[in-house]
C-alpha atoms as a PDB file:
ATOM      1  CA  UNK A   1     143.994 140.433 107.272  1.00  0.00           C
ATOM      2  CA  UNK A   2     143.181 142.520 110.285  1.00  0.00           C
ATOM      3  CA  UNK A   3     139.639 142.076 109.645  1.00  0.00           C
ATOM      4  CA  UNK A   4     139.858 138.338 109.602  1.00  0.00           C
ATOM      5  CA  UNK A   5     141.972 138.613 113.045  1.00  0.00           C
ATOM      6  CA  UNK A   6     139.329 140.196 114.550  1.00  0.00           C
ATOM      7  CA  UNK A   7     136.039 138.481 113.714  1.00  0.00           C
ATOM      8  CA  UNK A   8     137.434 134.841 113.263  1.00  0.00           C
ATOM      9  CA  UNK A   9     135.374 133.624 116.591  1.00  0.00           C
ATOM     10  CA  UNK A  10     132.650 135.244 114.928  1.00  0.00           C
ATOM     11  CA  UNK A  11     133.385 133.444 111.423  1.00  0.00           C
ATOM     12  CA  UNK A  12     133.914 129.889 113.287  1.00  0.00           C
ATOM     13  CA  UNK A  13     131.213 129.869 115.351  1.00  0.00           C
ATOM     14  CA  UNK A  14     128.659 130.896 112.460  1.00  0.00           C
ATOM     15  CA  UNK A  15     129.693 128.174 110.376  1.00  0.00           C
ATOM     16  CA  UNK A  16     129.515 125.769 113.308  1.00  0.00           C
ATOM     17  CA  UNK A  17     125.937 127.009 113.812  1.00  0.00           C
ATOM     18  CA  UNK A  18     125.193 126.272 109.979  1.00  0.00           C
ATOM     19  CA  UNK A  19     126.679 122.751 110.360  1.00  0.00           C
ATOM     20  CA  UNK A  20     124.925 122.144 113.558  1.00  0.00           C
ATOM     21  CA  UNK A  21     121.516 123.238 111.914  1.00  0.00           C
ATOM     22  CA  UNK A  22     121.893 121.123 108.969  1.00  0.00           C
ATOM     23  CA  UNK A  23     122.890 117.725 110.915  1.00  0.00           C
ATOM     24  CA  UNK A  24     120.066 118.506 113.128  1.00  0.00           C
ATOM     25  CA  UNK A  25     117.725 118.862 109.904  1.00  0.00           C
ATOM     26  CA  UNK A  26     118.896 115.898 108.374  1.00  0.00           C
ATOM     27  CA  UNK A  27     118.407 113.763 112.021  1.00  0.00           C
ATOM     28  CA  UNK A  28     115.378 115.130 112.344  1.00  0.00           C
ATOM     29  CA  UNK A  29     114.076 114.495 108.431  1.00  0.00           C
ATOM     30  CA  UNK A  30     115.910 110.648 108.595  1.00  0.00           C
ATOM     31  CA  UNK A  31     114.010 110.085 112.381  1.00  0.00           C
ATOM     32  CA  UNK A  32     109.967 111.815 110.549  1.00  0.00           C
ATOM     33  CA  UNK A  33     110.976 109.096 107.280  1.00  0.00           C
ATOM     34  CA  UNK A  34     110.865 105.851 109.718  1.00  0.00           C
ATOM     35  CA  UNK A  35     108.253 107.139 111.894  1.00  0.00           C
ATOM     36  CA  UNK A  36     105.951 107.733 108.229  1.00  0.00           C
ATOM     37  CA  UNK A  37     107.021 104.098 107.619  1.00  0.00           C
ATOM     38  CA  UNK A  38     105.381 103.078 110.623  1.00  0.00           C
ATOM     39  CA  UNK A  39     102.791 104.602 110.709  1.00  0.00           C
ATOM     40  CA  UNK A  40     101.962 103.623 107.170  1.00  0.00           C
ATOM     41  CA  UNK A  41     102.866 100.223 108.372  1.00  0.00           C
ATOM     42  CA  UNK A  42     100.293 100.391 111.492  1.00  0.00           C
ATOM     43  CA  UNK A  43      97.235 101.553 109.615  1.00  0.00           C
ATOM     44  CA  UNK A  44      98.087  98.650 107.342  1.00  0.00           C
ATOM     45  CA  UNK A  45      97.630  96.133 110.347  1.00  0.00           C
ATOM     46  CA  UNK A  46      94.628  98.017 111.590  1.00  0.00           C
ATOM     47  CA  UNK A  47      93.457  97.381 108.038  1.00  0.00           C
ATOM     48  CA  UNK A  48      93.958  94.064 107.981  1.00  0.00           C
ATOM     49  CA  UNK A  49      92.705  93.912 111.710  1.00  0.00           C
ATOM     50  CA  UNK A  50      89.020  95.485 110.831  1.00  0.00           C
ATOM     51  CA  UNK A  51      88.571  92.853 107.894  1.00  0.00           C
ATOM     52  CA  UNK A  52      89.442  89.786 110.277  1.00  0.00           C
ATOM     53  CA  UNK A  53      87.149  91.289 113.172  1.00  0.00           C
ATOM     54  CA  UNK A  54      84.503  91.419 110.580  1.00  0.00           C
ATOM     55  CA  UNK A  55      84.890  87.712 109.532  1.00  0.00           C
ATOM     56  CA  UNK A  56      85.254  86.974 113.306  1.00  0.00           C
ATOM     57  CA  UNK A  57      81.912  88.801 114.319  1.00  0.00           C
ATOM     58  CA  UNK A  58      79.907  87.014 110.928  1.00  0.00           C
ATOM     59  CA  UNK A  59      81.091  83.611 112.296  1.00  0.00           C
ATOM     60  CA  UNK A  60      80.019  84.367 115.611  1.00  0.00           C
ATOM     61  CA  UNK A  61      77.035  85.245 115.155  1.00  0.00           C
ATOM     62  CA  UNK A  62      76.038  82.376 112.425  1.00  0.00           C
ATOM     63  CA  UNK A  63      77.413  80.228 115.655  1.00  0.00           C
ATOM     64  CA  UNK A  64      75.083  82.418 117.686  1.00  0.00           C
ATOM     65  CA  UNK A  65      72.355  81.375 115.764  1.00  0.00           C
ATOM     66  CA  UNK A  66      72.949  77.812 115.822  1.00  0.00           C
ATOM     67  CA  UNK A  67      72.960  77.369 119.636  1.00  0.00           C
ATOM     68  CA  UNK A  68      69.827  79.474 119.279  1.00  0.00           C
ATOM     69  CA  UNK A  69      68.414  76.814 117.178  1.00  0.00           C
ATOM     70  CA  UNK A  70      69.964  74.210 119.401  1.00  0.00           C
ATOM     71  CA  UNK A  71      68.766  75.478 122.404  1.00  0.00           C
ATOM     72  CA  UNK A  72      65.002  75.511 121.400  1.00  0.00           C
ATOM     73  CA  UNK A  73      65.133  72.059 119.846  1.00  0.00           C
ATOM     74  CA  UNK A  74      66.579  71.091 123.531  1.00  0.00           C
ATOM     75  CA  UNK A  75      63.441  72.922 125.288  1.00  0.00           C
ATOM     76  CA  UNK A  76      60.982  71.370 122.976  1.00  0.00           C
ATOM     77  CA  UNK A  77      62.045  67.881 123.658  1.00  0.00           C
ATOM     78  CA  UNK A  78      62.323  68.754 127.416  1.00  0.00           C
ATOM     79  CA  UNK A  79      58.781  70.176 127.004  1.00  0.00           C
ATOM     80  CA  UNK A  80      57.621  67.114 125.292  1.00  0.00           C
ATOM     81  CA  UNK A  81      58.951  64.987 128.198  1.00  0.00           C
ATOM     82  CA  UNK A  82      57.739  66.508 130.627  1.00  0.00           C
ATOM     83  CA  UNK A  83      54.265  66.359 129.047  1.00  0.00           C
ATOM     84  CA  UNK A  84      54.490  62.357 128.799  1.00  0.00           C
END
C-alpha cells in the first residue's frame, strides 16, 4: 500500500500517456485511410483525364486537317480567279 501511495502520479500519468498514444495512433491511422482514398480516387480522375485529352487531341487534329484541306481548296479557287 505504501508503494502505491507513493508512485500513484507516476502510475496515472503513464497510463494517460498510453491512452494518449493510442488515440493519437488511431487519429492518425483513420486521417492516412481517407487521404489513401483520395488519392486512389485522384489518380483515377487523372486516368480518366489522360484518355479524354487523348480523344480531344485525335479530334483536333483530324479538324486540323480539314481546315488544312479547306484552306487550300479556298487558295486554289482564289488563284484561279485571279488568273481569269
Amino acid at each position: 500500500m505504501e508503494f502505491i501511495k507513493e508512485w500513484w502520479f507516476i502510475i496515472a500519468f503513464t497510463i494517460s500517456a498510453l491512452g494518449g498514444l493510442y488515440k493519437m495512433g488511431k487519429v492518425l491511422n483513420e486521417t492516412l485511410l481517407k487521404l489513401n482514398f483520395e488519392i486512389m480516387r485522384l489518380s483515377d480522375s487523372l486516368s480518366e483525364s489522360k484518355s479524354d485529352r487523348l480523344k480531344l487531341h485525335s479530334r483536333v487534329d483530324v479538324v486540323d486537317s480539314r481546315l488544312d484541306a479547306h484552306e487550300t481548296r479556298i487558295t486554289v479557287l482564289e488563284d484561279w480567279r485571279k488568273s481569269k
